[in-house]
C-alpha atoms as a PDB file:
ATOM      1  CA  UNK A   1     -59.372  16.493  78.146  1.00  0.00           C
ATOM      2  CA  UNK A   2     -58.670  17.851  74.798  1.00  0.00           C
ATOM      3  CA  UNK A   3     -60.287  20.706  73.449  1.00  0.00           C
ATOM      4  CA  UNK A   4     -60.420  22.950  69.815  1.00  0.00           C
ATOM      5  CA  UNK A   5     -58.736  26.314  69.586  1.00  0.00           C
ATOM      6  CA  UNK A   6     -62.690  27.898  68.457  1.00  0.00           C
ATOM      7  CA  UNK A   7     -64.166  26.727  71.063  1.00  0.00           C
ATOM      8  CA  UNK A   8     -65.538  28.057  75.137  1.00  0.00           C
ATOM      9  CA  UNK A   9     -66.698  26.372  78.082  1.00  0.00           C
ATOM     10  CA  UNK A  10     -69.209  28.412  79.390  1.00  0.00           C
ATOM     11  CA  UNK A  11     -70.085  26.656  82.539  1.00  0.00           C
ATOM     12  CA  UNK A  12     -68.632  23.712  84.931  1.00  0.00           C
ATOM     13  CA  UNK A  13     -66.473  21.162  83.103  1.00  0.00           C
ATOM     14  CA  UNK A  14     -66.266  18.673  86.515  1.00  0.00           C
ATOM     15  CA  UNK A  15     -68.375  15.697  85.664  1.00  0.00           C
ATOM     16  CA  UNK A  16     -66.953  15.695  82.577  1.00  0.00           C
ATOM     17  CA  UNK A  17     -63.969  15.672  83.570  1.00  0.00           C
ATOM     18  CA  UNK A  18     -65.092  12.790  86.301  1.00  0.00           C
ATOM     19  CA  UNK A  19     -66.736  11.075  83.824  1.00  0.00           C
ATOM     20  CA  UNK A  20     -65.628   7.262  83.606  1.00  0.00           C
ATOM     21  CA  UNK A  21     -65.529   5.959  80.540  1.00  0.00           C
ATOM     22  CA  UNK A  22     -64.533   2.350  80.958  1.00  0.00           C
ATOM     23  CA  UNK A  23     -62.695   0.583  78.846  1.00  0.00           C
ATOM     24  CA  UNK A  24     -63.339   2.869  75.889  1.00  0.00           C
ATOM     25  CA  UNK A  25     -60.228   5.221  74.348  1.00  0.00           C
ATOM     26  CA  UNK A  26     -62.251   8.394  74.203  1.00  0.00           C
ATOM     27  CA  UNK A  27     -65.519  10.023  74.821  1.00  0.00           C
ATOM     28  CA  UNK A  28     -66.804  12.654  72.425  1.00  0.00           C
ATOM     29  CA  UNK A  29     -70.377  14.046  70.969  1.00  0.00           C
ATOM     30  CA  UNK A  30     -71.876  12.798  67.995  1.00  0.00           C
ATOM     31  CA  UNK A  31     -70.712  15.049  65.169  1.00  0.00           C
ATOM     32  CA  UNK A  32     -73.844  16.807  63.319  1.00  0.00           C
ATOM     33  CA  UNK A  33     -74.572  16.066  59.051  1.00  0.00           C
ATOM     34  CA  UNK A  34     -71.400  13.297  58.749  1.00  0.00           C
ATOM     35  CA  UNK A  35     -72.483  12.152  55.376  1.00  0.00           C
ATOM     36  CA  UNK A  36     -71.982   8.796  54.443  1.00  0.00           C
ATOM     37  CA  UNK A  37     -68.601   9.358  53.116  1.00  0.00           C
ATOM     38  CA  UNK A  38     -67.349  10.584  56.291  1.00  0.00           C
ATOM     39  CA  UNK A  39     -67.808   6.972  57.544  1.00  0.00           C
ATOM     40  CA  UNK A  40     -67.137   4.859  54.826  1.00  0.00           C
ATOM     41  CA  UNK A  41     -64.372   6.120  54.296  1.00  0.00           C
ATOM     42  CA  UNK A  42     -62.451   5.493  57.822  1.00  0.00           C
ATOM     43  CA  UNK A  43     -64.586   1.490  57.798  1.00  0.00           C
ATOM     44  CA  UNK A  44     -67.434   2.636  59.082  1.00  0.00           C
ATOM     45  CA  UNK A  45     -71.009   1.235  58.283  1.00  0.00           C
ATOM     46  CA  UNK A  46     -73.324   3.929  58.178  1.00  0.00           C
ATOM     47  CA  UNK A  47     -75.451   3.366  61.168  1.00  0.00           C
ATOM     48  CA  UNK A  48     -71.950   3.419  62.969  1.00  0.00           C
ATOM     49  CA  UNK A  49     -71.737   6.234  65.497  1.00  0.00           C
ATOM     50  CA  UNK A  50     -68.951   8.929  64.548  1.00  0.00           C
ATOM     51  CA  UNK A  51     -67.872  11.596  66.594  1.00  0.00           C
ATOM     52  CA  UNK A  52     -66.425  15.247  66.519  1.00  0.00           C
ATOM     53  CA  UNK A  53     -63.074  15.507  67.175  1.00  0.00           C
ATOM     54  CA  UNK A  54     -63.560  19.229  68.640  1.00  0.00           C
ATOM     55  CA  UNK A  55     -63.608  18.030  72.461  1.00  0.00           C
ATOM     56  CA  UNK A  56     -62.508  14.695  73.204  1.00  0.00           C
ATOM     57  CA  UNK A  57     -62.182  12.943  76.980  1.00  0.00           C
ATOM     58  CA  UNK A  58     -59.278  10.580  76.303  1.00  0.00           C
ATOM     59  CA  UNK A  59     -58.284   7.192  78.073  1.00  0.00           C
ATOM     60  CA  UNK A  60     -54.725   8.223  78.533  1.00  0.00           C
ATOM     61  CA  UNK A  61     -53.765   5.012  80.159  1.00  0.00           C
ATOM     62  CA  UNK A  62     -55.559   2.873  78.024  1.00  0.00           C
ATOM     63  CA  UNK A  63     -54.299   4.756  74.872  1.00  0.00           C
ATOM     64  CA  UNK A  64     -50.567   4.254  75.944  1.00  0.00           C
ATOM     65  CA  UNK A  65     -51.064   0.320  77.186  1.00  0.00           C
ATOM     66  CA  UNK A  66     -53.199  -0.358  73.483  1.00  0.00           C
ATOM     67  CA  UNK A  67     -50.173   1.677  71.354  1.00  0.00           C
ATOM     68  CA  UNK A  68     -52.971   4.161  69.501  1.00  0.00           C
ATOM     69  CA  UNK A  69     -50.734   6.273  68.743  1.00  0.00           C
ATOM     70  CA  UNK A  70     -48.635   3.797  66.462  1.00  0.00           C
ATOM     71  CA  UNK A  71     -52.306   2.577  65.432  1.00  0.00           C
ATOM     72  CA  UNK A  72     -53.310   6.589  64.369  1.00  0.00           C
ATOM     73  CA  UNK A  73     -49.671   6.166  61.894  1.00  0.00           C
ATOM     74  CA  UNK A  74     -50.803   2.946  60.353  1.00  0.00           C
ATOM     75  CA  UNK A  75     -53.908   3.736  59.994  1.00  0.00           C
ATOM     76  CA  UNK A  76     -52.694   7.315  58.492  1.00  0.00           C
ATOM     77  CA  UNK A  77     -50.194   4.975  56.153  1.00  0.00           C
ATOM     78  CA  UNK A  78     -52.999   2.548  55.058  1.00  0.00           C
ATOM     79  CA  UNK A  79     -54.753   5.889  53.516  1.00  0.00           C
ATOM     80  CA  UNK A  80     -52.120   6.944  51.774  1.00  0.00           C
ATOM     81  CA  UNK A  81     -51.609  10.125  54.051  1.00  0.00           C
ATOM     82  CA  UNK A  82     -55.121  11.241  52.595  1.00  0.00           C
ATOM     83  CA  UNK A  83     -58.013  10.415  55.649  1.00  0.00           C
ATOM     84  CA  UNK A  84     -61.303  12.141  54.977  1.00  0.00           C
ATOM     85  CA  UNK A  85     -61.949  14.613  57.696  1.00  0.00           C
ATOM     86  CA  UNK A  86     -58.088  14.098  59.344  1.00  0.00           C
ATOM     87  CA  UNK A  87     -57.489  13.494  62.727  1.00  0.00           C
ATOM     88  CA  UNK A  88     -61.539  13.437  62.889  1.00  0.00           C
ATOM     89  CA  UNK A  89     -61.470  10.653  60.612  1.00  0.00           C
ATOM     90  CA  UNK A  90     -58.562   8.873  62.026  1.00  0.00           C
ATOM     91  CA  UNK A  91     -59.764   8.724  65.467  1.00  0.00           C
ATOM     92  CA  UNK A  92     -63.480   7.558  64.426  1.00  0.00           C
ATOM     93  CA  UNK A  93     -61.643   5.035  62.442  1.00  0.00           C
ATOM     94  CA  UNK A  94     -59.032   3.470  64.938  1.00  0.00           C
ATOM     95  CA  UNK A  95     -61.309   3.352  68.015  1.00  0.00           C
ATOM     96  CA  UNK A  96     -64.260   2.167  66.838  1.00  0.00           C
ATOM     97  CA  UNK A  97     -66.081   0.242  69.119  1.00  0.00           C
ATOM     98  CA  UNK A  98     -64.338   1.923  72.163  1.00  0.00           C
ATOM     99  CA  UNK A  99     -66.314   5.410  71.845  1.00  0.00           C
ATOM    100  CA  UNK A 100     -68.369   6.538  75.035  1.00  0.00           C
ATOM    101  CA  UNK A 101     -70.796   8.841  73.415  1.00  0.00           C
ATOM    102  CA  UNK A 102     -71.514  11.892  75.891  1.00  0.00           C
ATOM    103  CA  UNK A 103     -74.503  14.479  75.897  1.00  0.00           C
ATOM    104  CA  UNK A 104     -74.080  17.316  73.260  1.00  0.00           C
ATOM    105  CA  UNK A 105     -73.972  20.077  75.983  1.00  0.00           C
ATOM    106  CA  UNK A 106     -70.199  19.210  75.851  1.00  0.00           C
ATOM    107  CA  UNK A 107     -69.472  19.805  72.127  1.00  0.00           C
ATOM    108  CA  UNK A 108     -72.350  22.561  71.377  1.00  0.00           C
ATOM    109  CA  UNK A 109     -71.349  23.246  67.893  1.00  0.00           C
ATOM    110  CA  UNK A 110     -72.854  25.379  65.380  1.00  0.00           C
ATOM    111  CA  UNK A 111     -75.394  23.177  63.567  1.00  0.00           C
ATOM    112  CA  UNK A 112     -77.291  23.037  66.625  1.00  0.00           C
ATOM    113  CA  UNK A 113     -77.940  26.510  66.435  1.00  0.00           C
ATOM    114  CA  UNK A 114     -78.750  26.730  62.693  1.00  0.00           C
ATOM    115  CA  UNK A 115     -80.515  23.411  61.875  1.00  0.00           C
ATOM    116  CA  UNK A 116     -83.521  22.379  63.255  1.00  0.00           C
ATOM    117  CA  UNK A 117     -83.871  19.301  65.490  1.00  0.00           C
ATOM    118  CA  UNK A 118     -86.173  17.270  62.954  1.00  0.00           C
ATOM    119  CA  UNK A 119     -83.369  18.243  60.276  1.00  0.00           C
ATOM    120  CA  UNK A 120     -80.197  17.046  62.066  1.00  0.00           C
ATOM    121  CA  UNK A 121     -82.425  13.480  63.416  1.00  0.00           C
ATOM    122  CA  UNK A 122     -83.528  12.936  59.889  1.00  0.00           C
ATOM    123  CA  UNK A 123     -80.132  12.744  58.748  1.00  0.00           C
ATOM    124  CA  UNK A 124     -77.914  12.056  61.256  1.00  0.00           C
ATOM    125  CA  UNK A 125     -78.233   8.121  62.626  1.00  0.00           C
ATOM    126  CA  UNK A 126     -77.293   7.432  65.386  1.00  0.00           C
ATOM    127  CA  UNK A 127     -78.517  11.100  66.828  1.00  0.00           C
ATOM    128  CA  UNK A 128     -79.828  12.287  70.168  1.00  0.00           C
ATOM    129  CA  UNK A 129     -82.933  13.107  71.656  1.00  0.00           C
ATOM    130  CA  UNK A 130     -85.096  16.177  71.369  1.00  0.00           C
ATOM    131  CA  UNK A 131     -84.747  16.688  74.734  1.00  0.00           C
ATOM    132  CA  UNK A 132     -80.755  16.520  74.811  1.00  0.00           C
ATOM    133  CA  UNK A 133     -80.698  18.468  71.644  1.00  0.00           C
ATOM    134  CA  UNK A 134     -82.723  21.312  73.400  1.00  0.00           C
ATOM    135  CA  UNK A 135     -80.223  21.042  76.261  1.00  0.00           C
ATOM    136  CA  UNK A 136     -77.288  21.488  74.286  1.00  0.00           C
ATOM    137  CA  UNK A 137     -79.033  24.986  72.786  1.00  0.00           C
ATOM    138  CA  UNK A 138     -80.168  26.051  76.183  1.00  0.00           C
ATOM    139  CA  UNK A 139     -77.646  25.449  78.625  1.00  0.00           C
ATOM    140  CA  UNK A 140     -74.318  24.370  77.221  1.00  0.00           C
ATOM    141  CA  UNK A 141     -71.232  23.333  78.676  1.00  0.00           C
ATOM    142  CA  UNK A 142     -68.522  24.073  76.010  1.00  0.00           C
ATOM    143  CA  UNK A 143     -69.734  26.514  72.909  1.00  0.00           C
ATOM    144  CA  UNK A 144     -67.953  25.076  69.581  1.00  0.00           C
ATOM    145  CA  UNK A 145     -67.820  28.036  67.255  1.00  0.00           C
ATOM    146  CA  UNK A 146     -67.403  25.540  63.775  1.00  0.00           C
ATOM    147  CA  UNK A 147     -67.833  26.642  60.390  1.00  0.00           C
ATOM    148  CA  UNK A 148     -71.747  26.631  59.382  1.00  0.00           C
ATOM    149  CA  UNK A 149     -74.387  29.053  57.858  1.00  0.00           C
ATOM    150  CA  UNK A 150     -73.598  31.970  60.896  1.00  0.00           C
ATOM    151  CA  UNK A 151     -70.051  31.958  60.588  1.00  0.00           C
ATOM    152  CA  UNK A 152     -67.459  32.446  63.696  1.00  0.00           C
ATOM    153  CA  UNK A 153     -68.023  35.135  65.633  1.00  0.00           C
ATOM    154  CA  UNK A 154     -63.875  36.448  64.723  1.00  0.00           C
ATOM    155  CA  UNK A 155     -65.292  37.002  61.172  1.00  0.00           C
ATOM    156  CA  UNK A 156     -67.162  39.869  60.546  1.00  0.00           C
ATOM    157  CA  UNK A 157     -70.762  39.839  59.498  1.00  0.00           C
ATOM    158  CA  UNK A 158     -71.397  37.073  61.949  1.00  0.00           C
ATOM    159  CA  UNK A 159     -74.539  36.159  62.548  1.00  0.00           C
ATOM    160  CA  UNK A 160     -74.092  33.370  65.262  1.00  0.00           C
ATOM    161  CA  UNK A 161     -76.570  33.684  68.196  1.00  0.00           C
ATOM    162  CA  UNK A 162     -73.887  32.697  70.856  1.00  0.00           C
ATOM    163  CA  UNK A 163     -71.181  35.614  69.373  1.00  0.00           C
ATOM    164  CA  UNK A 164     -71.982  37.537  72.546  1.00  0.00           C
ATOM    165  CA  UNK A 165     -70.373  35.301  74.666  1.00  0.00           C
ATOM    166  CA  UNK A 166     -67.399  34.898  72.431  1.00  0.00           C
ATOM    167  CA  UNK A 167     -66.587  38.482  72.770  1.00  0.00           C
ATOM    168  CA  UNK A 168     -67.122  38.846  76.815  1.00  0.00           C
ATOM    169  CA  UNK A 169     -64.469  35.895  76.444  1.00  0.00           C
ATOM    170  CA  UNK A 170     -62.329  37.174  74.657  1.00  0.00           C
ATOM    171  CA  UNK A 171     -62.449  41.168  76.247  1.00  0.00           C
ATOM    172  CA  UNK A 172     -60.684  39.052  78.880  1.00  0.00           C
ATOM    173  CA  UNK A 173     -57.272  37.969  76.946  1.00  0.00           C
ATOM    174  CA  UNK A 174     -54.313  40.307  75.802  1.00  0.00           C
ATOM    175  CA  UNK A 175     -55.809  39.743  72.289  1.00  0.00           C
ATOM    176  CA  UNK A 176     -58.869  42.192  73.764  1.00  0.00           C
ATOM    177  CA  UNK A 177     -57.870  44.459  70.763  1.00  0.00           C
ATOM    178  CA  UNK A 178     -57.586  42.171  67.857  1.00  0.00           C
ATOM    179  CA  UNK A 179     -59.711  43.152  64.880  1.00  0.00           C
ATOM    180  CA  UNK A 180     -62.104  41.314  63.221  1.00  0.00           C
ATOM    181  CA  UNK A 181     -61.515  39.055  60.474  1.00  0.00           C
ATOM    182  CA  UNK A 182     -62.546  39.415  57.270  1.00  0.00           C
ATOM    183  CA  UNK A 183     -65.416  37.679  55.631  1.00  0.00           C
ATOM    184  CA  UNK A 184     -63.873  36.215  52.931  1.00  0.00           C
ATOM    185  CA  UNK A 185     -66.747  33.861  52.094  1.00  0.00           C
ATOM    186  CA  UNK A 186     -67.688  34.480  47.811  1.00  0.00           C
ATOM    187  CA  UNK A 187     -71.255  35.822  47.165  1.00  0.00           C
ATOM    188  CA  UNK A 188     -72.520  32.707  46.253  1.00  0.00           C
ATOM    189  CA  UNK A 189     -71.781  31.039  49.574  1.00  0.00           C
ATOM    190  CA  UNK A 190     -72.974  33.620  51.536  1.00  0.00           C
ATOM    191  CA  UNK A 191     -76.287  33.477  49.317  1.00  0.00           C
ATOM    192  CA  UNK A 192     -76.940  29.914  50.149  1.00  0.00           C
ATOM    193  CA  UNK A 193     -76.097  30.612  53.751  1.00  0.00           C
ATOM    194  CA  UNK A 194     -79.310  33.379  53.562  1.00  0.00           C
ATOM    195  CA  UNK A 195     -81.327  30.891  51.742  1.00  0.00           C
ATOM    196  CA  UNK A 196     -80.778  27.836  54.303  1.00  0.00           C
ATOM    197  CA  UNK A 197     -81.401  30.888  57.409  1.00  0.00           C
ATOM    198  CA  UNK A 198     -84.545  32.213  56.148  1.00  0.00           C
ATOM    199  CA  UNK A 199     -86.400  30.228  53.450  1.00  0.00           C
ATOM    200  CA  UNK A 200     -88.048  26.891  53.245  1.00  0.00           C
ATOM    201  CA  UNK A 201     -85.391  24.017  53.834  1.00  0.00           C
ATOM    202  CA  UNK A 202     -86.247  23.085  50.043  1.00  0.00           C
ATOM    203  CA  UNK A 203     -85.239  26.121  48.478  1.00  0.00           C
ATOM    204  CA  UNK A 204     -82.281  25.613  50.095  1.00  0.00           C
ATOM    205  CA  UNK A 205     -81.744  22.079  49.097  1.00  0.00           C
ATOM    206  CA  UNK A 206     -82.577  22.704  45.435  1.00  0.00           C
ATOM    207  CA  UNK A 207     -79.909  25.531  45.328  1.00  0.00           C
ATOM    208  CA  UNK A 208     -77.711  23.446  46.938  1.00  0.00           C
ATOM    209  CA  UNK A 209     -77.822  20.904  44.168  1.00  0.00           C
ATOM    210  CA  UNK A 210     -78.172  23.506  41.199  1.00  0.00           C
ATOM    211  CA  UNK A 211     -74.743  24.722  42.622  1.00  0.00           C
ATOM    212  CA  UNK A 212     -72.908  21.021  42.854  1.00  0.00           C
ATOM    213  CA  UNK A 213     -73.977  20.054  39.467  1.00  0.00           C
ATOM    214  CA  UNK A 214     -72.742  22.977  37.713  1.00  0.00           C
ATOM    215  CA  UNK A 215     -69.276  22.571  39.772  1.00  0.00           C
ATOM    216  CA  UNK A 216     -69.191  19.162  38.351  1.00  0.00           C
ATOM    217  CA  UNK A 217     -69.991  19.850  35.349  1.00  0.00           C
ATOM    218  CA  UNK A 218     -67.124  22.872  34.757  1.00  0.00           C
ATOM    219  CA  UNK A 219     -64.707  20.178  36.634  1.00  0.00           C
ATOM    220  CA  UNK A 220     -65.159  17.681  33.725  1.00  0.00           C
ATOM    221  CA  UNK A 221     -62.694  17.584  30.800  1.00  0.00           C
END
Protein backbone atom coordinates (compact mmCIF):
# COMPACT_ATOMS: atom_id res chain seq x y z
CA UNK A 1 0.00 0.00 0.00
CA UNK A 2 1.58 3.17 -1.01
CA UNK A 3 0.60 6.34 0.22
CA UNK A 4 1.53 10.48 -0.35
CA UNK A 5 3.54 12.36 2.22
CA UNK A 6 0.12 15.13 2.44
CA UNK A 7 -2.02 12.82 3.08
CA UNK A 8 -4.16 10.97 6.57
CA UNK A 9 -6.13 8.00 7.05
CA UNK A 10 -8.66 8.92 9.26
CA UNK A 11 -10.41 5.69 9.83
CA UNK A 12 -9.84 1.72 9.17
CA UNK A 13 -7.57 0.96 6.21
CA UNK A 14 -8.40 -3.18 6.46
CA UNK A 15 -10.53 -3.92 3.47
CA UNK A 16 -8.44 -1.97 1.62
CA UNK A 17 -5.78 -3.43 2.45
CA UNK A 18 -7.78 -7.00 1.87
CA UNK A 19 -8.96 -5.85 -1.14
CA UNK A 20 -8.21 -8.35 -4.14
CA UNK A 21 -7.53 -6.92 -7.08
CA UNK A 22 -7.01 -9.73 -9.52
CA UNK A 23 -4.91 -9.72 -12.09
CA UNK A 24 -4.63 -5.94 -12.24
CA UNK A 25 -1.04 -4.07 -11.16
CA UNK A 26 -2.66 -1.48 -8.95
CA UNK A 27 -5.81 -0.13 -7.55
CA UNK A 28 -6.25 3.60 -7.12
CA UNK A 29 -9.23 6.41 -7.23
CA UNK A 30 -10.12 8.18 -10.18
CA UNK A 31 -8.12 11.41 -10.14
CA UNK A 32 -10.56 14.63 -10.19
CA UNK A 33 -10.35 17.50 -13.51
CA UNK A 34 -7.48 15.23 -15.60
CA UNK A 35 -7.86 17.26 -18.69
CA UNK A 36 -7.48 15.73 -21.84
CA UNK A 37 -3.85 16.25 -21.99
CA UNK A 38 -3.25 14.38 -18.95
CA UNK A 39 -4.33 11.29 -20.98
CA UNK A 40 -3.26 11.81 -24.28
CA UNK A 41 -0.34 12.34 -23.43
CA UNK A 42 0.65 8.87 -21.55
CA UNK A 43 -1.80 6.89 -24.81
CA UNK A 44 -4.74 7.33 -23.33
CA UNK A 45 -8.15 7.90 -25.18
CA UNK A 46 -10.11 10.22 -23.33
CA UNK A 47 -12.91 8.16 -22.04
CA UNK A 48 -9.93 6.03 -20.60
CA UNK A 49 -10.04 5.87 -16.82
CA UNK A 50 -6.86 7.60 -15.13
CA UNK A 51 -6.04 7.51 -11.70
CA UNK A 52 -4.27 9.51 -8.82
CA UNK A 53 -1.15 8.39 -7.96
CA UNK A 54 -1.60 9.76 -4.20
CA UNK A 55 -2.64 6.19 -2.71
CA UNK A 56 -2.07 3.28 -4.74
CA UNK A 57 -2.79 -0.70 -3.68
CA UNK A 58 -0.05 -2.37 -5.72
CA UNK A 59 0.18 -6.05 -7.15
CA UNK A 60 3.61 -6.59 -5.80
CA UNK A 61 3.86 -10.04 -7.18
CA UNK A 62 2.41 -9.38 -10.31
CA UNK A 63 4.54 -6.16 -10.75
CA UNK A 64 7.86 -8.16 -10.19
CA UNK A 65 6.71 -11.43 -12.48
CA UNK A 66 5.43 -8.61 -15.50
CA UNK A 67 9.05 -6.48 -15.05
CA UNK A 68 7.01 -2.88 -14.51
CA UNK A 69 9.55 -1.52 -13.19
CA UNK A 70 11.87 -1.89 -16.39
CA UNK A 71 8.44 -1.02 -18.25
CA UNK A 72 8.10 2.53 -15.90
CA UNK A 73 12.15 3.23 -17.52
CA UNK A 74 11.10 2.62 -21.06
CA UNK A 75 8.25 4.12 -20.91
CA UNK A 76 10.12 7.19 -19.00
CA UNK A 77 12.85 6.86 -22.10
CA UNK A 78 10.16 6.81 -24.87
CA UNK A 79 9.14 10.47 -23.40
CA UNK A 80 12.19 11.79 -23.49
CA UNK A 81 12.46 11.99 -19.55
CA UNK A 82 9.51 14.60 -19.87
CA UNK A 83 5.92 12.51 -18.79
CA UNK A 84 3.06 14.88 -18.13
CA UNK A 85 2.04 14.58 -14.55
CA UNK A 86 5.35 12.11 -13.62
CA UNK A 87 5.09 9.08 -11.91
CA UNK A 88 1.13 9.89 -12.15
CA UNK A 89 1.45 9.81 -15.73
CA UNK A 90 3.77 6.95 -16.00
CA UNK A 91 1.80 4.60 -14.03
CA UNK A 92 -1.67 5.53 -15.86
CA UNK A 93 0.32 4.97 -18.93
CA UNK A 94 2.12 1.52 -18.37
CA UNK A 95 -0.80 -0.29 -16.68
CA UNK A 96 -3.50 0.54 -18.56
CA UNK A 97 -5.98 -1.92 -18.74
CA UNK A 98 -4.83 -3.54 -15.39
CA UNK A 99 -6.33 -0.64 -13.05
CA UNK A 100 -8.95 -1.80 -10.31
CA UNK A 101 -10.70 1.42 -9.74
CA UNK A 102 -11.68 1.68 -5.87
CA UNK A 103 -14.33 4.01 -4.09
CA UNK A 104 -13.03 7.65 -3.53
CA UNK A 105 -13.29 7.34 0.32
CA UNK A 106 -9.69 5.99 -0.15
CA UNK A 107 -8.07 8.95 -1.99
CA UNK A 108 -10.42 11.92 -0.55
CA UNK A 109 -8.58 14.70 -2.14
CA UNK A 110 -9.25 18.26 -2.19
CA UNK A 111 -11.51 18.82 -5.23
CA UNK A 112 -14.06 16.92 -3.54
CA UNK A 113 -14.31 19.40 -1.03
CA UNK A 114 -14.21 22.50 -3.28
CA UNK A 115 -16.05 21.44 -6.49
CA UNK A 116 -19.38 20.49 -6.64
CA UNK A 117 -20.53 16.99 -7.63
CA UNK A 118 -22.37 18.14 -10.97
CA UNK A 119 -18.94 20.06 -11.70
CA UNK A 120 -16.40 17.23 -11.26
CA UNK A 121 -19.21 14.52 -13.33
CA UNK A 122 -19.52 17.05 -16.05
CA UNK A 123 -15.99 16.97 -16.67
CA UNK A 124 -14.48 14.15 -15.46
CA UNK A 125 -15.49 10.74 -17.65
CA UNK A 126 -15.28 8.04 -16.37
CA UNK A 127 -16.44 9.56 -12.72
CA UNK A 128 -18.37 8.15 -9.79
CA UNK A 129 -21.64 8.31 -8.45
CA UNK A 130 -23.37 10.96 -6.42
CA UNK A 131 -23.76 8.71 -3.88
CA UNK A 132 -19.93 7.59 -3.66
CA UNK A 133 -18.96 11.15 -4.15
CA UNK A 134 -21.05 12.12 -1.00
CA UNK A 135 -19.32 9.23 0.78
CA UNK A 136 -15.98 10.28 0.10
CA UNK A 137 -16.98 14.00 1.72
CA UNK A 138 -18.76 12.43 4.61
CA UNK A 139 -16.94 9.64 5.87
CA UNK A 140 -13.50 9.20 4.39
CA UNK A 141 -10.95 6.74 4.74
CA UNK A 142 -7.64 8.53 3.83
CA UNK A 143 -7.86 12.65 3.67
CA UNK A 144 -5.51 13.78 0.59
CA UNK A 145 -4.56 17.33 1.41
CA UNK A 146 -3.59 18.24 -2.68
CA UNK A 147 -3.12 21.54 -4.00
CA UNK A 148 -6.68 23.22 -4.93
CA UNK A 149 -8.65 26.50 -4.22
CA UNK A 150 -8.31 25.89 0.01
CA UNK A 151 -4.80 25.27 0.07
CA UNK A 152 -2.96 22.65 2.60
CA UNK A 153 -3.70 23.04 5.85
CA UNK A 154 0.66 23.55 6.60
CA UNK A 155 0.16 26.87 4.68
CA UNK A 156 -1.23 29.58 6.36
CA UNK A 157 -4.48 31.20 5.41
CA UNK A 158 -5.93 27.80 4.78
CA UNK A 159 -9.19 27.53 4.22
CA UNK A 160 -9.66 23.66 3.81
CA UNK A 161 -12.70 22.28 5.72
CA UNK A 162 -10.81 19.05 6.84
CA UNK A 163 -7.57 21.33 8.35
CA UNK A 164 -8.89 20.38 11.78
CA UNK A 165 -8.04 17.02 11.51
CA UNK A 166 -4.68 17.71 10.01
CA UNK A 167 -3.63 19.52 13.05
CA UNK A 168 -5.05 16.88 15.85
CA UNK A 169 -2.68 14.67 13.53
CA UNK A 170 -0.07 16.28 13.54
CA UNK A 171 -0.17 17.64 17.62
CA UNK A 172 0.73 13.94 17.78
CA UNK A 173 4.38 13.88 15.98
CA UNK A 174 7.73 15.49 17.28
CA UNK A 175 7.04 18.09 14.51
CA UNK A 176 3.97 19.27 17.11
CA UNK A 177 5.85 22.68 17.04
CA UNK A 178 6.57 23.33 13.46
CA UNK A 179 5.30 26.65 12.18
CA UNK A 180 3.19 27.30 9.54
CA UNK A 181 4.17 27.77 6.10
CA UNK A 182 3.95 30.62 4.28
CA UNK A 183 1.38 31.43 1.70
CA UNK A 184 3.36 32.14 -1.03
CA UNK A 185 0.54 31.96 -3.58
CA UNK A 186 0.68 35.75 -5.88
CA UNK A 187 -2.50 37.92 -5.51
CA UNK A 188 -3.81 36.94 -8.59
CA UNK A 189 -4.02 33.26 -7.72
CA UNK A 190 -5.38 33.71 -4.58
CA UNK A 191 -8.09 36.06 -6.34
CA UNK A 192 -9.26 33.36 -8.61
CA UNK A 193 -9.21 30.93 -5.73
CA UNK A 194 -12.01 33.57 -3.95
CA UNK A 195 -13.78 33.84 -7.17
CA UNK A 196 -14.13 29.89 -7.87
CA UNK A 197 -15.16 29.66 -3.60
CA UNK A 198 -17.79 32.18 -3.61
CA UNK A 199 -19.15 33.37 -6.98
CA UNK A 200 -21.02 31.82 -9.81
CA UNK A 201 -18.86 28.94 -11.46
CA UNK A 202 -18.90 31.37 -14.63
CA UNK A 203 -17.27 34.19 -13.20
CA UNK A 204 -14.83 31.97 -12.36
CA UNK A 205 -14.42 30.36 -15.68
CA UNK A 206 -14.32 33.66 -17.57
CA UNK A 207 -11.44 34.88 -15.26
CA UNK A 208 -9.89 31.86 -15.69
CA UNK A 209 -9.60 32.34 -19.41
CA UNK A 210 -9.00 36.25 -19.30
CA UNK A 211 -5.89 35.14 -17.21
CA UNK A 212 -4.53 32.21 -19.78
CA UNK A 213 -4.87 34.36 -22.75
CA UNK A 214 -2.99 37.20 -21.51
CA UNK A 215 -0.15 34.60 -20.26
CA UNK A 216 -0.07 33.49 -23.79
CA UNK A 217 -0.08 36.33 -25.21
CA UNK A 218 3.12 37.99 -23.04
CA UNK A 219 4.77 34.33 -23.76
CA UNK A 220 4.76 35.02 -27.55
CA UNK A 221 7.81 36.53 -29.29
Amino acid sequence: LYLDCDGVVVNSIEKLWEMDIRDNYVAGVLDTLPNATSKVKVGLAPSDPYINAGVLLINLDLWRKDRLEQLFMDFLMSHNGNVHHHDQGIINGVCKGHIAIISPIYNCTSNYYSHPYKLLERTNHPFYSEQAYDEAVQRPTILHFTEGFYNRPWIANSKHPKAALYHYYHNMTAWRNTGMRKDKRTILVRLLSWEFLHLPYIIYDLSAKFVALIASLIKKP
